[in-house]
Protein backbone atom coordinates (compact mmCIF):
# COMPACT_ATOMS: atom_id res chain seq x y z
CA UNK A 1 -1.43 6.17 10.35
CA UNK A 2 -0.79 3.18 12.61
CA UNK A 3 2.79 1.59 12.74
CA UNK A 4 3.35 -1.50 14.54
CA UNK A 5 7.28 -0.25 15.46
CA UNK A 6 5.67 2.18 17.81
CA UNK A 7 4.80 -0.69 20.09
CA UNK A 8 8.99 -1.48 19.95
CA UNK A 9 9.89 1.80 20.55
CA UNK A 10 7.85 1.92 23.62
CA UNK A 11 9.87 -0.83 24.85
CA UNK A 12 12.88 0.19 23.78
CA UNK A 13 12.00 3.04 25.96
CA UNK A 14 11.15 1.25 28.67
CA UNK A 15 14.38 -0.89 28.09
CA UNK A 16 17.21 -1.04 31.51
CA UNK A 17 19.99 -2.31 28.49
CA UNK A 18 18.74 1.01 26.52
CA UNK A 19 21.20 2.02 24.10
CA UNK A 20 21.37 4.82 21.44
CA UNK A 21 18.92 3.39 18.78
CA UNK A 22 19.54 3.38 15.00
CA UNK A 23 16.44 2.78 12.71
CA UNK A 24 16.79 1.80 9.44
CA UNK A 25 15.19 1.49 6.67
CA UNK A 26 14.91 2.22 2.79
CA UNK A 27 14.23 5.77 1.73
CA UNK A 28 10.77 6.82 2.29
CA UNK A 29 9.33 4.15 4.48
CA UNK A 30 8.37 6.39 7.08
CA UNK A 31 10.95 6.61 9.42
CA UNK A 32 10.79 10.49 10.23
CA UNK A 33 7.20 9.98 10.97
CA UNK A 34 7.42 7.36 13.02
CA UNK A 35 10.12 8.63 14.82
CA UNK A 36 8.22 12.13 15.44
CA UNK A 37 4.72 9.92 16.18
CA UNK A 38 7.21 8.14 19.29
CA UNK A 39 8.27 11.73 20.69
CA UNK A 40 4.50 13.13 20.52
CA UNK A 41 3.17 10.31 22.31
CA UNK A 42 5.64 8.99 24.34
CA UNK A 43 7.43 11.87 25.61
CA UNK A 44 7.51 15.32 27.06
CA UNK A 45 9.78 16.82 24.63
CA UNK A 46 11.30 15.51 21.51
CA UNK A 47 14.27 17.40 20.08
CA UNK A 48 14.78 16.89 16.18
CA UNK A 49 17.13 17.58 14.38
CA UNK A 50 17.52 16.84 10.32
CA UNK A 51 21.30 17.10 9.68
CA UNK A 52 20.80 17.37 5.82
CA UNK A 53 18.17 20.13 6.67
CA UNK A 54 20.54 21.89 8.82
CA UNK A 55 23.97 22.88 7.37
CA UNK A 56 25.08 24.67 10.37
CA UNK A 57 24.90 21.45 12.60
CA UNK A 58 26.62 19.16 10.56
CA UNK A 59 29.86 19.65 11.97
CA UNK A 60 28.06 19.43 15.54
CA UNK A 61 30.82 16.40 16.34
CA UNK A 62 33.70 17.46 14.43
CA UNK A 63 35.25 18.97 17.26
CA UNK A 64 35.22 16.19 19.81
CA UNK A 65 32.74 14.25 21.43
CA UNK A 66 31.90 16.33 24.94
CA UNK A 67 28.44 15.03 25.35
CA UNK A 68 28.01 18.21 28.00
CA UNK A 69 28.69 20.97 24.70
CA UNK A 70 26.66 19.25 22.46
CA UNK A 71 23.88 19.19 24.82
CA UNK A 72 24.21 22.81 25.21
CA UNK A 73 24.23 23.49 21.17
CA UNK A 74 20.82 21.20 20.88
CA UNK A 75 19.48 23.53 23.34
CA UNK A 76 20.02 26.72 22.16
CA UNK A 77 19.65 25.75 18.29
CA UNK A 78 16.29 24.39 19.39
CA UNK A 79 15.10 26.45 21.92
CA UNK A 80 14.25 23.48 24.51
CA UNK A 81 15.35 22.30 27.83
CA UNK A 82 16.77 18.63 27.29
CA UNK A 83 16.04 16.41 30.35
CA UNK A 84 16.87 12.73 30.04
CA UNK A 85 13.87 11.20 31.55
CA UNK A 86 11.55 13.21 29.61
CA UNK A 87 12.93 14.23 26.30
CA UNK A 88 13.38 12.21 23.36
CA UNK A 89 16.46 13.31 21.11
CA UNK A 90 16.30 12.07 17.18
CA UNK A 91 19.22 12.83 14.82
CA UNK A 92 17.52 12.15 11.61
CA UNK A 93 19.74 11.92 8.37
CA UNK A 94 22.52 11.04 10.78
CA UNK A 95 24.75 10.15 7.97
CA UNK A 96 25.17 13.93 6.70
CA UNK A 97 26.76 14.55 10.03
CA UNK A 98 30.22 14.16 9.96
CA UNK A 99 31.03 11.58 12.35
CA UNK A 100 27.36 11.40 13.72
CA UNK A 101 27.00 8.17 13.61
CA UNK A 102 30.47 7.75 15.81
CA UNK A 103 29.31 9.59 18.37
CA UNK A 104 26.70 7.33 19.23
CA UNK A 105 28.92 5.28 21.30
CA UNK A 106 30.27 8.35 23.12
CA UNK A 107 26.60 8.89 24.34
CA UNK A 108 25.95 5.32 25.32
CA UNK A 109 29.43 5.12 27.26
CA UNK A 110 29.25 8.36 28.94
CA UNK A 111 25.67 9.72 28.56
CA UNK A 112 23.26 6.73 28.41
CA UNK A 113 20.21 8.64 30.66
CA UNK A 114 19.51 10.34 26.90
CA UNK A 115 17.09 8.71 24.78
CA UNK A 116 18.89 8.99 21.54
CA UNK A 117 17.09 7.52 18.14
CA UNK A 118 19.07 8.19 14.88
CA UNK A 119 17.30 7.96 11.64
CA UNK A 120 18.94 7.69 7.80
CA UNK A 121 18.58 5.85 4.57
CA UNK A 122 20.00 3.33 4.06
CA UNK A 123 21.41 4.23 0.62
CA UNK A 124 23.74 6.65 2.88
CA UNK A 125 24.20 5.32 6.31
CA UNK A 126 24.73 1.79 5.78
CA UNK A 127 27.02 2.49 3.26
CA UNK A 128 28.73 5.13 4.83
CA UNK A 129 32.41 4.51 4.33
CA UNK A 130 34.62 6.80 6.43
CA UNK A 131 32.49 6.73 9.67
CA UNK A 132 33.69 4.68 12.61
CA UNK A 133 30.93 2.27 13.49
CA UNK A 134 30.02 2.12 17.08
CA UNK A 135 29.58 -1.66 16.97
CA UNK A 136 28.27 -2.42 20.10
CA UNK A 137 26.67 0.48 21.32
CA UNK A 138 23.81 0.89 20.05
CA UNK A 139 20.43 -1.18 19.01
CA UNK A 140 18.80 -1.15 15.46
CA UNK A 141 15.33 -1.61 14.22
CA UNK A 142 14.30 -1.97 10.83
CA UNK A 143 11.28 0.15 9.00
CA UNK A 144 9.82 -1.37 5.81
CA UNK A 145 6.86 -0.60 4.37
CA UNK A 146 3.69 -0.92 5.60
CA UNK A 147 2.26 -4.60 6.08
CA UNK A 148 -0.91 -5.69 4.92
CA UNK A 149 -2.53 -5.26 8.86
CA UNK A 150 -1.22 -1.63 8.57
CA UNK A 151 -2.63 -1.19 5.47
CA UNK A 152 -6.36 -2.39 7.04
CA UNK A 153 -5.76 -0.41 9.70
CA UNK A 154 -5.15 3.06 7.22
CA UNK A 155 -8.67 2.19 6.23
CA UNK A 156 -10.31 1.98 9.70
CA UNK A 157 -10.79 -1.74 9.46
CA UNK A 158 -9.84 -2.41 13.08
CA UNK A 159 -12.37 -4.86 13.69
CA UNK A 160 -11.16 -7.07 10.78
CA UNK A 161 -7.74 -6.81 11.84
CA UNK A 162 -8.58 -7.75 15.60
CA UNK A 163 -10.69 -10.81 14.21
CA UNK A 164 -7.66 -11.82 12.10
CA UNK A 165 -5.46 -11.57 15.04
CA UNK A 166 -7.57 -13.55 17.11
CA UNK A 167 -7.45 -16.53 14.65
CA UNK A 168 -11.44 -16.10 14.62
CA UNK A 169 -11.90 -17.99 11.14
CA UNK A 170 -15.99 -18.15 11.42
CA UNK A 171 -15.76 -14.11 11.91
CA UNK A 172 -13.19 -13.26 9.25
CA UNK A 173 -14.89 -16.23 6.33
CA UNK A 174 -18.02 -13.86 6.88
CA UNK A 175 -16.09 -11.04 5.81
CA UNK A 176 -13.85 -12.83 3.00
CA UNK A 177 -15.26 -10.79 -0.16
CA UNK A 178 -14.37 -8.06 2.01
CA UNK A 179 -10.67 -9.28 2.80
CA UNK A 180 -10.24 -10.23 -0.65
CA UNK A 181 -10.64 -7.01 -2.11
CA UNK A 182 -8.57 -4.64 0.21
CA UNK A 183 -5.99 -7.61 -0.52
CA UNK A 184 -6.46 -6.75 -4.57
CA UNK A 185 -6.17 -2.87 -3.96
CA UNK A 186 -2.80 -3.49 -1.01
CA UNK A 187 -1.50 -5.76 -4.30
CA UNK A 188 -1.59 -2.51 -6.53
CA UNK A 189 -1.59 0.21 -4.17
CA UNK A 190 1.66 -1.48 -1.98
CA UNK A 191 3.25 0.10 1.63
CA UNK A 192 4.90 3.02 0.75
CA UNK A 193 3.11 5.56 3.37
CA UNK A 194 2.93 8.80 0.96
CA UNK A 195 0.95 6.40 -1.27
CA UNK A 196 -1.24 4.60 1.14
CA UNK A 197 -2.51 8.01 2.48
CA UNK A 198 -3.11 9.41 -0.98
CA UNK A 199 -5.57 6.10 -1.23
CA UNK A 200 -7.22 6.21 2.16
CA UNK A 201 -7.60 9.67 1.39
CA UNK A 202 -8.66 9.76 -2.22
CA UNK A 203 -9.51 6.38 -3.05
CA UNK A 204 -7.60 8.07 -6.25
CA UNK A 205 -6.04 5.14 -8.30
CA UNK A 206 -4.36 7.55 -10.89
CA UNK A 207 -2.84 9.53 -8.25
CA UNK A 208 -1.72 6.11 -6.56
CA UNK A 209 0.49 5.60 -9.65
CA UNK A 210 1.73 8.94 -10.33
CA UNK A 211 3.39 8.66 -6.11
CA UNK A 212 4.86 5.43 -7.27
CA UNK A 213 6.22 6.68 -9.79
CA UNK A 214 7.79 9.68 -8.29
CA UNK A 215 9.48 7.29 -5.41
CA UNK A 216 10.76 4.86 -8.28
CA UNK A 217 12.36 7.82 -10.11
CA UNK A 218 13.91 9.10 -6.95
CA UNK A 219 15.17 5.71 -6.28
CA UNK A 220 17.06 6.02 -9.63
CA UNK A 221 18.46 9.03 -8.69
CA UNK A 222 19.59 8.15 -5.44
CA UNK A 223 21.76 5.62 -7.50
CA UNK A 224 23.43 8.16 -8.70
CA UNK A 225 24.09 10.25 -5.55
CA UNK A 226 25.29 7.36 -3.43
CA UNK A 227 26.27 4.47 -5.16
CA UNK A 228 30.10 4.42 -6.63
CA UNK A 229 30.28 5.71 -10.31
CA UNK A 230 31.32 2.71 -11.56
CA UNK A 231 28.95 0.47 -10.44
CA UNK A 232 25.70 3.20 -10.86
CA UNK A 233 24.62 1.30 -14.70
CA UNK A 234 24.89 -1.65 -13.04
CA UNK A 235 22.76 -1.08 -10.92
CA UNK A 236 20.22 0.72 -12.83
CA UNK A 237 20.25 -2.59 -15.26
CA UNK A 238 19.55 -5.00 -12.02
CA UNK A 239 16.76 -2.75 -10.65
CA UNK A 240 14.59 -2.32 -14.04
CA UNK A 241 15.57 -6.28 -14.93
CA UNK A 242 13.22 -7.63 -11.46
CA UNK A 243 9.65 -7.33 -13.09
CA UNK A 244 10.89 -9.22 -16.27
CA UNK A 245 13.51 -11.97 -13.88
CA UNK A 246 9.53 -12.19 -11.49
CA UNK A 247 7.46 -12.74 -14.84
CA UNK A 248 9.63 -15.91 -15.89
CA UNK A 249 7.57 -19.59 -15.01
CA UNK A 250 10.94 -20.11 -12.98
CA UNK A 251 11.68 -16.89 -11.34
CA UNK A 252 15.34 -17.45 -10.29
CA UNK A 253 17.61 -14.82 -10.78
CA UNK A 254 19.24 -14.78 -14.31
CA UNK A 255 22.02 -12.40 -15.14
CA UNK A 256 20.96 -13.23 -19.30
CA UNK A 257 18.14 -11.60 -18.73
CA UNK A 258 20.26 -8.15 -17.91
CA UNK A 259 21.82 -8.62 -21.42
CA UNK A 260 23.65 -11.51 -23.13
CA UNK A 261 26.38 -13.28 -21.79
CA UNK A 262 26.60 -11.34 -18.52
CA UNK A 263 27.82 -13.04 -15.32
CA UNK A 264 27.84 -13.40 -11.75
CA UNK A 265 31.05 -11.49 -11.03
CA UNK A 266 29.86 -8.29 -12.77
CA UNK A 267 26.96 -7.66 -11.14
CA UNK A 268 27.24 -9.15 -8.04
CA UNK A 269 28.40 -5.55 -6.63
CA UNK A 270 25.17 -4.53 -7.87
CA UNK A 271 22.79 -6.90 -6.35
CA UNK A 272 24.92 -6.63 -2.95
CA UNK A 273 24.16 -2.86 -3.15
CA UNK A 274 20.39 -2.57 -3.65
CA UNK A 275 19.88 -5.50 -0.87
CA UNK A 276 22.03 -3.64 1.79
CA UNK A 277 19.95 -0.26 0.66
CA UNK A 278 16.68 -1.80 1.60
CA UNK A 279 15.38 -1.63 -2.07
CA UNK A 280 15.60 -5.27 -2.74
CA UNK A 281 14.62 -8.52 -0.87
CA UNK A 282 17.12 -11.56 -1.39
CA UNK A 283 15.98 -15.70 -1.22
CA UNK A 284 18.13 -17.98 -1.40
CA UNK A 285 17.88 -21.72 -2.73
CA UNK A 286 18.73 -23.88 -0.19
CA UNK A 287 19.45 -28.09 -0.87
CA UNK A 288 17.34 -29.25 2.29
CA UNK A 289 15.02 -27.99 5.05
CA UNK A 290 17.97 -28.59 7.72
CA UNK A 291 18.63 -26.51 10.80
CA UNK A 292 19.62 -24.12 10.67
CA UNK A 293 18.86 -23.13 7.18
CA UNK A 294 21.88 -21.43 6.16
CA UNK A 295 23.94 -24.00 6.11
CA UNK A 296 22.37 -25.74 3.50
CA UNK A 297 21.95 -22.40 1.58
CA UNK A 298 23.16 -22.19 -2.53
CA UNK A 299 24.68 -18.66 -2.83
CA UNK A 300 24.55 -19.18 -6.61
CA UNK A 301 21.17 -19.54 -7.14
CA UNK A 302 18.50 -16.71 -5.71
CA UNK A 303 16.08 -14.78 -6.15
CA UNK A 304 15.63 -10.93 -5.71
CA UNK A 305 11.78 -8.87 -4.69
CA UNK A 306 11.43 -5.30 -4.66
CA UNK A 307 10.85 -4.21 -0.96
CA UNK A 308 7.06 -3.03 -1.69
CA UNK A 309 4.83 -4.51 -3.66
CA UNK A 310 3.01 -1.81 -4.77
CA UNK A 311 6.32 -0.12 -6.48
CA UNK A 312 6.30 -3.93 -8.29
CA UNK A 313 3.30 -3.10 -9.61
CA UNK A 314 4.14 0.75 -10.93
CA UNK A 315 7.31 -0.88 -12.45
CA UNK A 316 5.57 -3.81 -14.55
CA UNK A 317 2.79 -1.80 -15.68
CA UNK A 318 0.14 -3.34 -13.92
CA UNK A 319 -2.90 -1.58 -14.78
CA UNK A 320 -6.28 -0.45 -12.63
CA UNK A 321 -8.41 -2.85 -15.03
CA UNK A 322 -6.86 -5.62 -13.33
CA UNK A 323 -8.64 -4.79 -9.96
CA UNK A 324 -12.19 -4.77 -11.81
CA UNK A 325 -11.56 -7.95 -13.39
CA UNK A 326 -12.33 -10.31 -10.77
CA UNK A 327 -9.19 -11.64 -9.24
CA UNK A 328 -7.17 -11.35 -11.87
CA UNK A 329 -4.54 -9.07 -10.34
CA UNK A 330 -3.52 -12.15 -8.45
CA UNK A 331 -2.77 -14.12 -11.53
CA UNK A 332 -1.48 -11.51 -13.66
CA UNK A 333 1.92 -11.22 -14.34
CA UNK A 334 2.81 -15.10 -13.45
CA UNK A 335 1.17 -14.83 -10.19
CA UNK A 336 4.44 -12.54 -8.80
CA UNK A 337 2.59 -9.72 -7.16
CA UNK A 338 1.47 -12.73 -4.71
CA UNK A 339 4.12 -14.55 -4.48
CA UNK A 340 6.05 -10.51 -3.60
CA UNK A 341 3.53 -9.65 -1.03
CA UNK A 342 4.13 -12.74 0.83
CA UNK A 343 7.83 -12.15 0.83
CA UNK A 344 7.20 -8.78 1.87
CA UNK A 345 4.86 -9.86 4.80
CA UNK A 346 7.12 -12.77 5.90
CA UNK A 347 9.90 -10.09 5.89
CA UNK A 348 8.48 -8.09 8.67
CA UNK A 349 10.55 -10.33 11.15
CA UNK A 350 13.68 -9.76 10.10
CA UNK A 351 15.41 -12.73 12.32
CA UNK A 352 13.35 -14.97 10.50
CA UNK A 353 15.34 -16.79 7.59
CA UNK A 354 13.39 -17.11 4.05
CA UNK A 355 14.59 -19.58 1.56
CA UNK A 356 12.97 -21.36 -1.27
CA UNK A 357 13.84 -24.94 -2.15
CA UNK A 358 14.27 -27.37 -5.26
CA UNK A 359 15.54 -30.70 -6.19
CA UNK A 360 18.69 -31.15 -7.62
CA UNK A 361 17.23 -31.43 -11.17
CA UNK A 362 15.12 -27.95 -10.60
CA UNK A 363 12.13 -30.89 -11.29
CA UNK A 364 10.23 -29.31 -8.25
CA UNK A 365 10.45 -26.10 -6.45
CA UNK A 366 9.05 -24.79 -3.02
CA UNK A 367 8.25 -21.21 -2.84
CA UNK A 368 9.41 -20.55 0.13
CA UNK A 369 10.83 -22.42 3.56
CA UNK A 370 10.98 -20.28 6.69
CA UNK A 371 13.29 -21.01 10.15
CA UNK A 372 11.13 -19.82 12.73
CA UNK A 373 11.14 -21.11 16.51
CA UNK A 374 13.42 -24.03 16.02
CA UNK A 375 11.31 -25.43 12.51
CA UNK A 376 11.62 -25.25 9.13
CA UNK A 377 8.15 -24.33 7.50
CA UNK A 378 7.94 -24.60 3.78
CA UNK A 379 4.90 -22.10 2.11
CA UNK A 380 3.50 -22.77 -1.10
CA UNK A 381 1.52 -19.75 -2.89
CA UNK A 382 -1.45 -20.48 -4.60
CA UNK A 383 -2.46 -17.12 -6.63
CA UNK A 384 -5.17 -18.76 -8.72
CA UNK A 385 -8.12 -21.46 -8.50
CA UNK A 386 -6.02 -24.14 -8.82
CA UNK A 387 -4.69 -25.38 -5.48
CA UNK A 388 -2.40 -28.34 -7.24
CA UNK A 389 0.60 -28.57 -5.90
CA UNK A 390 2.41 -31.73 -6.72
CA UNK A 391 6.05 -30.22 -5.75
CA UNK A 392 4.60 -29.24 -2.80
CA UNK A 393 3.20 -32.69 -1.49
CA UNK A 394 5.95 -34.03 -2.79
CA UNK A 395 8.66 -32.21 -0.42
CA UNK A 396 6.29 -32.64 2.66
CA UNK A 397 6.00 -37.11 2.25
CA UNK A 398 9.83 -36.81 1.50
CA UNK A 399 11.16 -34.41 4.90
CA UNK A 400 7.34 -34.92 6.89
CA UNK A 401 7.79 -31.09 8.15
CA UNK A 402 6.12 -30.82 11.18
CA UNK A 403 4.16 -27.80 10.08
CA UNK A 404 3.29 -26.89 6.11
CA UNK A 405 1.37 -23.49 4.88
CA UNK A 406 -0.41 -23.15 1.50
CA UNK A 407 -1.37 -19.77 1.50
CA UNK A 408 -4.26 -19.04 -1.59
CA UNK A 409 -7.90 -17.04 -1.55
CA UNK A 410 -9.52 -20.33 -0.15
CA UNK A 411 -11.14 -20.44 3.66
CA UNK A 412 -8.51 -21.68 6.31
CA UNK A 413 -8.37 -25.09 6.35
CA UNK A 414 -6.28 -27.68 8.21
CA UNK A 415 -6.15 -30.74 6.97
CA UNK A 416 -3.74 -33.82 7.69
CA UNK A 417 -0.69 -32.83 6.26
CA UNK A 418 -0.70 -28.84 5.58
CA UNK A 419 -2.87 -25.86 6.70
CA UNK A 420 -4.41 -23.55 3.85
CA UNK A 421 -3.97 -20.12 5.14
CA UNK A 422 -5.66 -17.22 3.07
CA UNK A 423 -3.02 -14.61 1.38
CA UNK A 424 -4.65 -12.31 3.14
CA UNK A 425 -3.90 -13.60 6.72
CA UNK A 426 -0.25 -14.58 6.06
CA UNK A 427 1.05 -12.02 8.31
């Protein structure tokens, strides 16, 4: 399996301002794999340890925070000689560690020659309430799922993905059919790495499903493990409401839709939760394409994606017959597996801020505007054969943005106002 985060791990290797690294990321992303991958090939030795796998190490910092002694018990639990300029150290599951992640900034103050990587879910670490937070001391990097390129590159098609990256559009509108349909089977098969292997593997679309739904029911149950008792049906009713609040014409976020009469204030815990876990992707509506964004940004009025689109999929039922049936997977379901992957692509730079916009009357609506590199970019999705987009044209005559992307299954295309960029090259 490729990951593009090895390429930031070499550098953060490479890094003089190195710091103890945390990566995070939603459960089952990958993160233990990747983290292993980095050690194999970029190191000597890699010293793992899985706290929740290994009872007799969690209190490994209770004690104090003598970088020396805990050096010494890695070693002998392990069985390995820990050098600094060749050994790669990974506390995975940091969070069942009491006080793990605290004594991160004990090993970038007094130790930093160790390459230290921490690993946990996010439905435990982030959340973690009675840890000390080394704010300062260490870098993060985010995990999600894998991106459409990843997913090409799972299936050996390296050569598409180089022509792609190249911006060659005479190579890669040869191989469009081609594009197209990996697109349709990333669309129902998602990121999730246990899954995409079963499917490079297997090409098994049955066995797909039954992974997906596995991960979705362990998601529920996580819920219930980390998540305050109070708040756990909450939660629950926000997570199974997102297929039905994506299949609406206007897909805002609409507590009603959870059950009648609900309101902001008793579910807003909720929402806050799932984002901050990883699980769910949150857009804001924001009044104008200013800079920066945020300031202009309506915290009433959102809307909320699942992190993979693939678990979208398992969740509304989507069924195989849609990938045999031309494109329709694309329209199906209000066009919102489309309009999900490119959330989930645009989401793979996380500094990037991801709107959508509408009038003041709700009369016309943007699917999404993007700050990137000092512009605001709105991005219209076009799932179907009709490239129409009157809201659209409308919001680029009014604010002239100095760069506009519809993004549909038609050829790249520039043309005087906007460039048409296929789905499948969004990334």
């Amino acid at each position: 399996m490729y990951r593009e985060k090895l390429k930031e791990l070499v550098a953060w290797k490479k890094s003089p301002f190195r710091k103890p690294l945390i990566l995070r990321g939603a459960r089952q992303v990958g993160k233990t794999w990747l983290l292993e991958e980095f050690g194999r090939t970029s190191y000597e030795k890699c010293v793992y340890i899985n706290f929740e796998d290994t009872p007799v190490l969690q209190s490994l910092f209770a004690t104090d925070f003598n970088i020396e002694r805990i050096i010494n018990i890695l070693q002998i639990h392990t069985q390995t000689t820990i050098t600094p300029e060749d050994t790669l150290i990974v506390f995975d599951e940091i969070q069942s560690a009491g006080r793990g992640i605290t004594s991160l900034k004990y090993f970038c103050e007094k130790a930093p020659q160790y390459h230290i990587v921490a690993a946990g879910s996010l439905l435990g670490m982030g959340l973690h309430s009675h840890a000390s937070f080394p704010v300062g001391k260490v870098d993060f990097m985010d995990l999600r799922p894998l991106s459409f390129v990843e997913f090409l590159y799972s299936l050996n098609e390296n050569a598409l993905v180089d022509a792609l990256r190249r911006h060659d559009w005479s190579v890669v509108t040869v191989f469009r059919d081609k594009l197209v349909e990996h697109l349709r089977h990333y669309l129902y098969v998602g990121g999730m790495p246990e899954v995409v292997d079963a499917f490079s593997k297997t090409r098994d679309w049955q066995l797909v499903r039954r992974i997906q739904l596995r991960i979705l029911s362990s998601y529920e149950g996580d819920f219930s493990k980390h998540a305050p008792v109070e708040v756990v049906p909450r939660i629950r009713m926000v997570w199974q409401s997102i297929p039905a609040q994506l299949a609406k014409e206007n897909k805002k976020f609409v507590y009603g839709v959870l059950r009648e009469g609900a309101r902001a204030k008793d579910f807003e815990l909720a929402i806050q939760w799932l984002v901050d876990c990883g699980l769910l992707l949150k857009c804001h509506r924001v009044s104008k394409p200013g800079m920066p964004l945020i300031a202009y940004q309506d915290l009433s009025a959102f809307k909320l994606y699942l992190h993979d689109v693939g678990l979208l999929s398992a969740m509304a039922g989507i069924n195989v017959q849609s990938l045999i049936d031309g494109n329709a997977i694309f329209t199906e379901f209000k066009g919102s597996l489309a309009e999900q992957y490119v959330m989930q692509q645009l989401r793979l730079v996380s500094e990037r801020y991801i709107g959508y916009w509408t009038n003041d009357r709700n009369t016309s609506e943007v699917d999404f505007v993007m700050q990137q590199d000092g512009e605001v970019i709105p991005i219209e999705v076009k799932a179907g054969e009709n490239l129409k987009a009157k809201s659209f044209k409308l919001f680029c005559e009014k604010y002239n943005p100095p760069k506009a992307i519809r993004t549909s299954l038609t050829d790249y295309q520039e043309e005087s106002w906007m460039t048409n960029l296929p789905l499948y090259a969004i990334e």
